[in-house]
Structures are given as structure tokens and as C-alpha cells.
Protein backbone atom coordinates (compact mmCIF):
# COMPACT_ATOMS: atom_id res chain seq x y z
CA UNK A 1 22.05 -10.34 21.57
CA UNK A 2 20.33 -13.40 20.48
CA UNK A 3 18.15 -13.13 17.08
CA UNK A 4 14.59 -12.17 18.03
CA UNK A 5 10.85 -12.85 16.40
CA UNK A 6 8.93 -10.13 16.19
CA UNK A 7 4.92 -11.14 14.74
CA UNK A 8 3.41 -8.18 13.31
CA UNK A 9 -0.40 -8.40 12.79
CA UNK A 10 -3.71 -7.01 11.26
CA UNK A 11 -7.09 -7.90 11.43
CA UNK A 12 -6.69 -9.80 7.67
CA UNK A 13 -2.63 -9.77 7.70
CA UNK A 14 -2.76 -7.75 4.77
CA UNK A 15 -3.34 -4.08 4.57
CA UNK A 16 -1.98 -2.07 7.90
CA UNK A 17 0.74 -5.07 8.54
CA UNK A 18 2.77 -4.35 6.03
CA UNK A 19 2.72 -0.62 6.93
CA UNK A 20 3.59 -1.50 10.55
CA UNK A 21 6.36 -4.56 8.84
CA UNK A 22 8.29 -2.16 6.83
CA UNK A 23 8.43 0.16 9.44
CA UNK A 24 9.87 -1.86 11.84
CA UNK A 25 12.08 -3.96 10.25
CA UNK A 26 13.77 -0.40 9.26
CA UNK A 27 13.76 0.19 12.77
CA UNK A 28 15.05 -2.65 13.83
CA UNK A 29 17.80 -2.19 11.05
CA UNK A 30 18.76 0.97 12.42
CA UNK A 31 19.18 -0.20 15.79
CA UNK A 32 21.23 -3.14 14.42
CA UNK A 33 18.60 -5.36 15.80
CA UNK A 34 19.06 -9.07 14.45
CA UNK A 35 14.89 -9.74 13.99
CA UNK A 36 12.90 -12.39 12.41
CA UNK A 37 9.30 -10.33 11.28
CA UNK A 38 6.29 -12.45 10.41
CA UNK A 39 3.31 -10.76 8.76
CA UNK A 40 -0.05 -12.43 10.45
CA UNK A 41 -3.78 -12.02 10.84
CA UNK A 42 -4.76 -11.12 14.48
CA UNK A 43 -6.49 -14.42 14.86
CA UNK A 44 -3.30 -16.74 14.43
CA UNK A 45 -1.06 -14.36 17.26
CA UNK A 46 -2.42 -17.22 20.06
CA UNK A 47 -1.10 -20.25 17.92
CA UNK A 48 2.25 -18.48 16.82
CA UNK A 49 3.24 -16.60 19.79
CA UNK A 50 5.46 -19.67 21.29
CA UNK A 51 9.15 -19.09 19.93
CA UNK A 52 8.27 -15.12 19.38
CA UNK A 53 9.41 -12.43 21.47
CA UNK A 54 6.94 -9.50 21.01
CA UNK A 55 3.35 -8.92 18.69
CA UNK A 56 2.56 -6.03 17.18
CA UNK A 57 -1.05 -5.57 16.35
CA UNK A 58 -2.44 -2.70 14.45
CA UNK A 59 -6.21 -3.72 15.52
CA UNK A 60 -7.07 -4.48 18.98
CA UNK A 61 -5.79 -7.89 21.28
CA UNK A 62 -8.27 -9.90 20.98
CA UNK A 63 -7.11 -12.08 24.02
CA UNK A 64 -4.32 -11.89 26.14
CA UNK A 65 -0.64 -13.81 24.89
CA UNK A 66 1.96 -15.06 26.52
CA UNK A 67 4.75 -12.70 24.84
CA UNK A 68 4.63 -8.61 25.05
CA UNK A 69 2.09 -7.57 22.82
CA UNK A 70 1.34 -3.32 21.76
CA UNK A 71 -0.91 -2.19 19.78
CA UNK A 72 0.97 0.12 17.25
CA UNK A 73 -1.93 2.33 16.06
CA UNK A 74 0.73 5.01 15.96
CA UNK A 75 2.35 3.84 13.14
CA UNK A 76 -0.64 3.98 11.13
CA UNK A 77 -1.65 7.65 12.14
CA UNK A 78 1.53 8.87 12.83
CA UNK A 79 1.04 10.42 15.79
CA UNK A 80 3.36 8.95 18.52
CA UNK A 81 5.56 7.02 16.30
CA UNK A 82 8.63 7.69 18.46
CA UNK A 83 6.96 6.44 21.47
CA UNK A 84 6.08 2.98 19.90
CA UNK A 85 9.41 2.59 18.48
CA UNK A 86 10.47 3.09 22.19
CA UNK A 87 8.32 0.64 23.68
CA UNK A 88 9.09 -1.90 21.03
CA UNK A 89 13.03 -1.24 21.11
CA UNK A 90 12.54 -1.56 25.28
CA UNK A 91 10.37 -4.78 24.88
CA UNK A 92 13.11 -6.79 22.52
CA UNK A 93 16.25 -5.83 25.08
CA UNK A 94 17.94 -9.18 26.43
């Protein structure tokens, strides 16, 4: 499997990012996912989604991108974890 991006987002790139970051990049660690993450504000997903394979947003899509994008609420509330880390592992699959 070729390496992956993955851009991981808030509404300031801050707070609920890194949350969502450190939770996936375990994730992707346990799945022996090769994965670029990049921590980013919400407003620079349209501008950085060329060369990236998947957003994850923990606020909601302002627009629509180009790449798969899901908002990941879950992993914030944790409720429904295990169905985001579904859809995300399903979304980076060659």
C-alpha cells in the first residue's frame, strides 16, 4: 500500500485536532497503516486537499472537497468511535 495523507482539522487547528490526531495516528499504527497526518484549521482543507487522501474534520464541512471527507464528532464524544475508525480505515484502502 502506498503511503497515504490523512488532514485532520478543527475550526482553529488547535484544540479538538489534536484529540482526533493522536487518535488516529494510533489507529493507523495499529492497522500498520503507512500515514502522513497534518493538523489544520477547517478553512485551509480546500487549499491542502490536492496530494491528500481523506479529511477529518471535527467541526462541520464547510464546502464540499475533492478527497473523502467525515466529520469525526465521535471521537470527541466517544460515542461511535468504532464506527469512525471503520469508515476512515474503509476510506484509506488502495
Amino acid at each position: 500500500m502506498a503511503k497515504k495523507k490523512v488532514l485532520v482539522a478543527c475550526g482553529a487547528g488547535i484544540a479538538t485536532s489534536t484529540v482526533v490526531m493522536n487518535h488516529v495516528e494510533n489507529l493507523f499504527k495499529e492497522n500498520n497503516l503507512d500515514v502522513d497526518v497534518e493538523q489544520i484549521k477547517i478553512a485551509e482543507a480546500k487549499g491542502k486537499q490536492e496530494g491528500a487522501d481523506l479529511l477529518i474534520s471535527t467541526t462541520i464541512l464547510p464546502t464540499t472537497y475533492s478527497i473523502p471527507a467525515i466529520v469525526a464528532t465521535a471521537y470527541i464524544t466517544g460515542i461511535g468511535k468504532d464506527k469512525i475508525d471503520a469508515k476512515v480505515l474503509e476510506a484509506l484502502k488502495d
